[in-house]
Protein backbone atom coordinates (compact mmCIF):
# COMPACT_ATOMS: atom_id res chain seq x y z
CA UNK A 1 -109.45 -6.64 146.02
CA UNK A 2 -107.54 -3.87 145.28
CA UNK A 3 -104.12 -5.59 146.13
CA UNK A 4 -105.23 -8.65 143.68
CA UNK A 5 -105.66 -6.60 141.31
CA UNK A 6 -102.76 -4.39 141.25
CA UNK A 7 -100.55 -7.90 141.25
CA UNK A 8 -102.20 -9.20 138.44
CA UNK A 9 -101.22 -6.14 136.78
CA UNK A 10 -97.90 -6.38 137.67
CA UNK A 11 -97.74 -10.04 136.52
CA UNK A 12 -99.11 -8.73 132.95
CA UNK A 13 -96.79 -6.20 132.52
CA UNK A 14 -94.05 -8.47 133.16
CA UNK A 15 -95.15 -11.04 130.72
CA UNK A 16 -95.83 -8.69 128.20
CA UNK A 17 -93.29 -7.45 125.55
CA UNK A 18 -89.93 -9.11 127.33
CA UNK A 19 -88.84 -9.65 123.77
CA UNK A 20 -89.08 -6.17 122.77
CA UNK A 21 -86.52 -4.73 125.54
CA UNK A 22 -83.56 -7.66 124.61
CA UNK A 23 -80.86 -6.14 122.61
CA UNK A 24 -81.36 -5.79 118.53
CA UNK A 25 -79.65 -8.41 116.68
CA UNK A 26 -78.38 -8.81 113.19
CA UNK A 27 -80.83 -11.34 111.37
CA UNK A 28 -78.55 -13.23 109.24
CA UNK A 29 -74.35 -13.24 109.50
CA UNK A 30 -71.96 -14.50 107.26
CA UNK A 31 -67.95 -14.53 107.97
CA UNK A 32 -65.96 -15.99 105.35
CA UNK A 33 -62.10 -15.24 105.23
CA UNK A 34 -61.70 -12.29 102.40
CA UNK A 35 -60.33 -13.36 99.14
CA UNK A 36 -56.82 -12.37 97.47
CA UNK A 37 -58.64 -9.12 95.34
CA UNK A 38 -60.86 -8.34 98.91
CA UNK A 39 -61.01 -4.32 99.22
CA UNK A 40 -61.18 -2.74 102.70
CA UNK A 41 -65.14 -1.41 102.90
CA UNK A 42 -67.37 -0.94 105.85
CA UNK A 43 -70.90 0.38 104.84
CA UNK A 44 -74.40 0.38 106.19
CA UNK A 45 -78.33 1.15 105.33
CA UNK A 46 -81.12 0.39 106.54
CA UNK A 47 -81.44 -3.61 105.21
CA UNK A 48 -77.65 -4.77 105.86
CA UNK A 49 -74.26 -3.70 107.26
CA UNK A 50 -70.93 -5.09 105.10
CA UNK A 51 -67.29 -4.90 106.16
CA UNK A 52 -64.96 -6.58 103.69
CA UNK A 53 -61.32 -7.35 104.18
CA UNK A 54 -61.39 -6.62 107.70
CA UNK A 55 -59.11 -7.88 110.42
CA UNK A 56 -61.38 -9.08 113.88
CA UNK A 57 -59.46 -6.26 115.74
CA UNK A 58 -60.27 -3.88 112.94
CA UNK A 59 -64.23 -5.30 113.38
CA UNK A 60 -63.72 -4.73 117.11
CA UNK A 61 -62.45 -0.78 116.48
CA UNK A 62 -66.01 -0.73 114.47
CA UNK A 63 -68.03 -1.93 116.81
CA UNK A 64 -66.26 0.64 119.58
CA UNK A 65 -66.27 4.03 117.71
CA UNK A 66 -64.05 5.70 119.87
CA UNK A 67 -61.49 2.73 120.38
CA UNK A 68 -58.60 3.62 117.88
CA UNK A 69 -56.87 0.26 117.00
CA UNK A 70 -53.68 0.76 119.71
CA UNK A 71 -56.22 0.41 122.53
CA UNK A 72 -56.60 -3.30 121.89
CA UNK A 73 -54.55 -5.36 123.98
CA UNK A 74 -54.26 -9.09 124.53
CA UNK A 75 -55.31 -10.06 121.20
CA UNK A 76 -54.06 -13.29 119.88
CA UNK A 77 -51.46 -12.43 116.67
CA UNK A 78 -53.94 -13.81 113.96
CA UNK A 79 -56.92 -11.04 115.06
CA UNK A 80 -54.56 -8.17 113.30
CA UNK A 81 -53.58 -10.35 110.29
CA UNK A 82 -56.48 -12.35 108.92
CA UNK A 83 -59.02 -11.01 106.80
CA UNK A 84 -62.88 -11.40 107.14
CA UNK A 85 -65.53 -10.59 105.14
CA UNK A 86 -68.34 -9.82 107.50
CA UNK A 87 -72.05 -9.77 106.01
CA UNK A 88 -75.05 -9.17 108.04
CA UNK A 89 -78.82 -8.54 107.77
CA UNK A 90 -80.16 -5.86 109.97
CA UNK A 91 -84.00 -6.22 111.63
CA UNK A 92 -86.97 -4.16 109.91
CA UNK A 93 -87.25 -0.64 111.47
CA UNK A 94 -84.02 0.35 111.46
CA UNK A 95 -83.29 4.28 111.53
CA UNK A 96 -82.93 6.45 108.43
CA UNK A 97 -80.85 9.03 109.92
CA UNK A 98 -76.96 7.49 109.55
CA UNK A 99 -75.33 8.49 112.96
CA UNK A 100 -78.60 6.69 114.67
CA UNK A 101 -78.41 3.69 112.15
CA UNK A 102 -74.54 3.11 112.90
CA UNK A 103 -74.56 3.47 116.62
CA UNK A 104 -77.19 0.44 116.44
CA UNK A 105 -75.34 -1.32 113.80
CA UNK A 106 -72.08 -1.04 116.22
CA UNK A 107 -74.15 -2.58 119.59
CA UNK A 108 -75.26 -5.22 117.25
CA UNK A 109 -72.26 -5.67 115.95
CA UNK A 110 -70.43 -6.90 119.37
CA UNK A 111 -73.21 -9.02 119.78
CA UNK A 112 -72.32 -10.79 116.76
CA UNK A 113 -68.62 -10.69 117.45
CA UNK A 114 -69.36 -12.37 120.57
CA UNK A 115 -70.96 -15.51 118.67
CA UNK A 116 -69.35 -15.84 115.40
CA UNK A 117 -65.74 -15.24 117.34
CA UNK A 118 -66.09 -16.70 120.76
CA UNK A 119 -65.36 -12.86 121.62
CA UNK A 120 -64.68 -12.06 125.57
CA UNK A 121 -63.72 -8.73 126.36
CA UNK A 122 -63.29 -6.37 129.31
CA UNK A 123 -61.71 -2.90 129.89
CA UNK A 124 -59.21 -1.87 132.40
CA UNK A 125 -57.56 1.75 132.99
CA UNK A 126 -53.89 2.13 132.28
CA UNK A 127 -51.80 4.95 133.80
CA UNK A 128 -49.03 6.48 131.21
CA UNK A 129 -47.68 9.66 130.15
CA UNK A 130 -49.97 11.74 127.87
CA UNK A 131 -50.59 14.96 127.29
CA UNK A 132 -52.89 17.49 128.41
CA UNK A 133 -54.81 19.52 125.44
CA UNK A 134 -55.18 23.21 126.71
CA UNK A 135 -55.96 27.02 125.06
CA UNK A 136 -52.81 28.83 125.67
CA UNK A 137 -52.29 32.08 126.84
CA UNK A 138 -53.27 34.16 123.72
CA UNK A 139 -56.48 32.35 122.98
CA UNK A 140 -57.99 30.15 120.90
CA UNK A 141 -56.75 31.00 116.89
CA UNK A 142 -59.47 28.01 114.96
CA UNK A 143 -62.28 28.94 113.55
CA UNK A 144 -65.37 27.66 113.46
CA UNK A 145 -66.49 25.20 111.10
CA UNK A 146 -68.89 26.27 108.28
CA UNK A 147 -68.43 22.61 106.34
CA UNK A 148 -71.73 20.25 106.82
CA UNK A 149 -69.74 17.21 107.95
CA UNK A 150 -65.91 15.84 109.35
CA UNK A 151 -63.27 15.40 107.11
CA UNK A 152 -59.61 14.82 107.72
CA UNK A 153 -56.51 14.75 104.52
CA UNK A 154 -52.78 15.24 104.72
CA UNK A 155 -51.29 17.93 103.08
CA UNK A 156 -47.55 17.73 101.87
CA UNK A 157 -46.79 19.82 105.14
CA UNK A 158 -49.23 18.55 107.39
CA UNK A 159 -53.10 17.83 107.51
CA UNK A 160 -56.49 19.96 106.83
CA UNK A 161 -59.83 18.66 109.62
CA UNK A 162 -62.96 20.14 109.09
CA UNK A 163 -65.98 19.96 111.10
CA UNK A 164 -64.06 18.35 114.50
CA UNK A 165 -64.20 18.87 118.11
CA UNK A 166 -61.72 19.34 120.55
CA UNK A 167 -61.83 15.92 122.09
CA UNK A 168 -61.75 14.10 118.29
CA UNK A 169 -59.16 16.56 117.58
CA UNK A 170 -57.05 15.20 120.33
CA UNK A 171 -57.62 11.32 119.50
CA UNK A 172 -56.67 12.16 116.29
CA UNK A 173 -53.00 13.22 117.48
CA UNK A 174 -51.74 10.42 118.72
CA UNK A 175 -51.51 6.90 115.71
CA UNK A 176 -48.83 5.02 116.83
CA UNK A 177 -49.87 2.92 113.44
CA UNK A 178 -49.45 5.60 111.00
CA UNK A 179 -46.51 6.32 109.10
CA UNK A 180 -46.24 10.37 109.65
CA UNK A 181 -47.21 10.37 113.75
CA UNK A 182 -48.66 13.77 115.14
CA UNK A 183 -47.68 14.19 119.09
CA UNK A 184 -45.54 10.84 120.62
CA UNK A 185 -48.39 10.12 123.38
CA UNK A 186 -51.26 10.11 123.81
CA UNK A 187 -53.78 13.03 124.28
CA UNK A 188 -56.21 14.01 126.31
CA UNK A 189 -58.68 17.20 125.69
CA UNK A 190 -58.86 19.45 128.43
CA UNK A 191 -59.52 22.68 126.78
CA UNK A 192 -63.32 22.43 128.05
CA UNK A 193 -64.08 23.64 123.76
CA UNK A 194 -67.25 21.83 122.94
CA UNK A 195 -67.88 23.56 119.51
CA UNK A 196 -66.69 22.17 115.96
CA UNK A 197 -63.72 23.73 113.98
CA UNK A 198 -61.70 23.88 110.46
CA UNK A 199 -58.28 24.14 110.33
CA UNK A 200 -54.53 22.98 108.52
CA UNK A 201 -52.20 22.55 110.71
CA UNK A 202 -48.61 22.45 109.39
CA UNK A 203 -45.86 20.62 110.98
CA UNK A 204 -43.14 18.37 111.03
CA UNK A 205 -44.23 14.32 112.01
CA UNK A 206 -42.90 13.22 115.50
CA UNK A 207 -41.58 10.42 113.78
CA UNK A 208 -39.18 11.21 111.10
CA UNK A 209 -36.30 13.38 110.77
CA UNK A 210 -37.25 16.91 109.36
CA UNK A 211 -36.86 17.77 105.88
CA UNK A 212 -34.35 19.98 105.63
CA UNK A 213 -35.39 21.74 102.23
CA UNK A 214 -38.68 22.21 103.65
CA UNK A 215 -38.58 22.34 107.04
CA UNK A 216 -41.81 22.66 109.61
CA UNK A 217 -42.17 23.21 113.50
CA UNK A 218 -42.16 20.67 115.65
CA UNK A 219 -46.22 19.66 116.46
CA UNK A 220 -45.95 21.25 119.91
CA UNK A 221 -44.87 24.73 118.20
CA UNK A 222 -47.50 24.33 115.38
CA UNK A 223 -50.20 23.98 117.53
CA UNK A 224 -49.47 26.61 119.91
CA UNK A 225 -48.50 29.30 116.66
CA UNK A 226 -51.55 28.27 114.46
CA UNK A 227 -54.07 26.95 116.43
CA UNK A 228 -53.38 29.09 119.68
CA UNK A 229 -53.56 25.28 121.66
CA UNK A 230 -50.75 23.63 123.69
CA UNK A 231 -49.56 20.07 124.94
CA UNK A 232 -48.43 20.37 128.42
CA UNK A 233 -47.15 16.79 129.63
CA UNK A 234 -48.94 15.45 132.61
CA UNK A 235 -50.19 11.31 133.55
CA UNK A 236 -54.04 9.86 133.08
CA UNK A 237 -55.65 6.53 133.12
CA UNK A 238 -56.40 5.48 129.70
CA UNK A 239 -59.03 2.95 128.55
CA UNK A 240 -57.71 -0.13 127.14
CA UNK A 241 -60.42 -2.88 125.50
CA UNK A 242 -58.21 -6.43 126.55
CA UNK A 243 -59.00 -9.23 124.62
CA UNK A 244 -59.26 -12.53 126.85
CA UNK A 245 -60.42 -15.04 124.13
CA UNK A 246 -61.26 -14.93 120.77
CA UNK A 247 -61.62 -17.85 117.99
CA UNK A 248 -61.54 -18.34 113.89
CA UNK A 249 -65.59 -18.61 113.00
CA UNK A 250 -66.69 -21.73 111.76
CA UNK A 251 -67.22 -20.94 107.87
CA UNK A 252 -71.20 -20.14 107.32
């Protein structure tokens, strides 16, 4: 009796909420291609998440936090050229607290990439040069932060970050897409620093040629000099996101 009755148990608990352990799922989505006046916006609250005038690989860097735009590969031309605007309405319940609300908007997000775009995906490590984030000899020189949130501007000699770690800090060296590039590879934190830190750094872009009238160390010198940190060259497998199909949306 007791073996009947721990099966029919077992039965009920499978049938009962399947529903409620599937992945959330935007209600309603609309993709439309943006308009000539479109401006670049990606909010969320607690009803709907909007990102206007968005390229699909710029939608796929949102739905990946930590995937800066460089580590999409494969992608047909069109994904970095033609503009979206991407609508959705989120499910009731949905967290008040913005870092919670946005890593659930992202999840759903790739769901919905996967059905409005066709979207197929995988990752695959990469070996290349990079370089190695480290405290050098003298010791660390940042301080830590005291502002309530991150923030990153350029300066006319360089750039101010407040409230970033180590390991942001060190994705944010390396944009191959911006116009005044930080290091010339990629970088990888390895100065085991887990706190959060405000600091300018001044230096001359990787880039371009240095102004003479105002001229700045190198990156490598800045860092070590100001932020007592160092690049030492080395090789690591990076993650790359490869794109293996993707398709225009059928207007909705």
């Amino acid at each position: 009796m007791r073996l009947l009755l721990t099966s029919a148990l077992s039965v009920a608990a499978l049938a009962c909420p399947i529903r409620a352990q599937l992945p959330e799922v935007f209600e309603v989505v609309s993709v439309r291609p943006s308009g000539p006046n479109a401006t670049l916006k990606s909010a969320a609250d607690r009803s709907r998440f909007v990102a206007t005038n968005h390229t699909l690989a710029m939608l796929i860097a949102s739905s990946y936090p930590d995937l800066p735009l460089w580590r999409i590969s494969g992608a047909p031309s069109w994904t970095t050229k033609e503009r979206w605007d991407f609508v959705a309405k989120l499910p009731p319940g949905m967290p008040g607290d913005q870092e919670m609300l946005w890593r659930k908007t992202e999840q759903m997000l790739r769901t919905s990439l996967a059905d409005e775009f066709k979207l197929q995906t995988h990752f695959e490590h990469r070996e290349q040069p990079v370089y190695q984030l480290l405290v050098a000899k003298g010791g660390l020189k940042a301080k830590p932060s005291v502002a309530a949130e991150f923030s990153s501007r350029p300066t006319p000699t360089g750039m101010e970050i407040k409230h970033v770690t180590m390991a942001e800090f060190a994705e944010l060296l390396y944009c191959p897409e911006c116009t005044r590039q930080i290091a010339d590879r990629v970088v990888v934190d390895r100065t085991g620093l887990t706190d959060y830190y405000d600091f300018s750094l001044n230096f001359a872009p990787s880039n371009l040629p240095a102004d003479t009238a105002n001229a700045q160390p190198s990156v490598y010198t800045a860092i070590q000099d100001q932020l007592g940190l160092k690049l030492e060259p080395s090789k690591g497998l990076v993650d790359f996101l490869v794109v293996d199909r993707a398709e225009r949306p059928s207007q909705n």
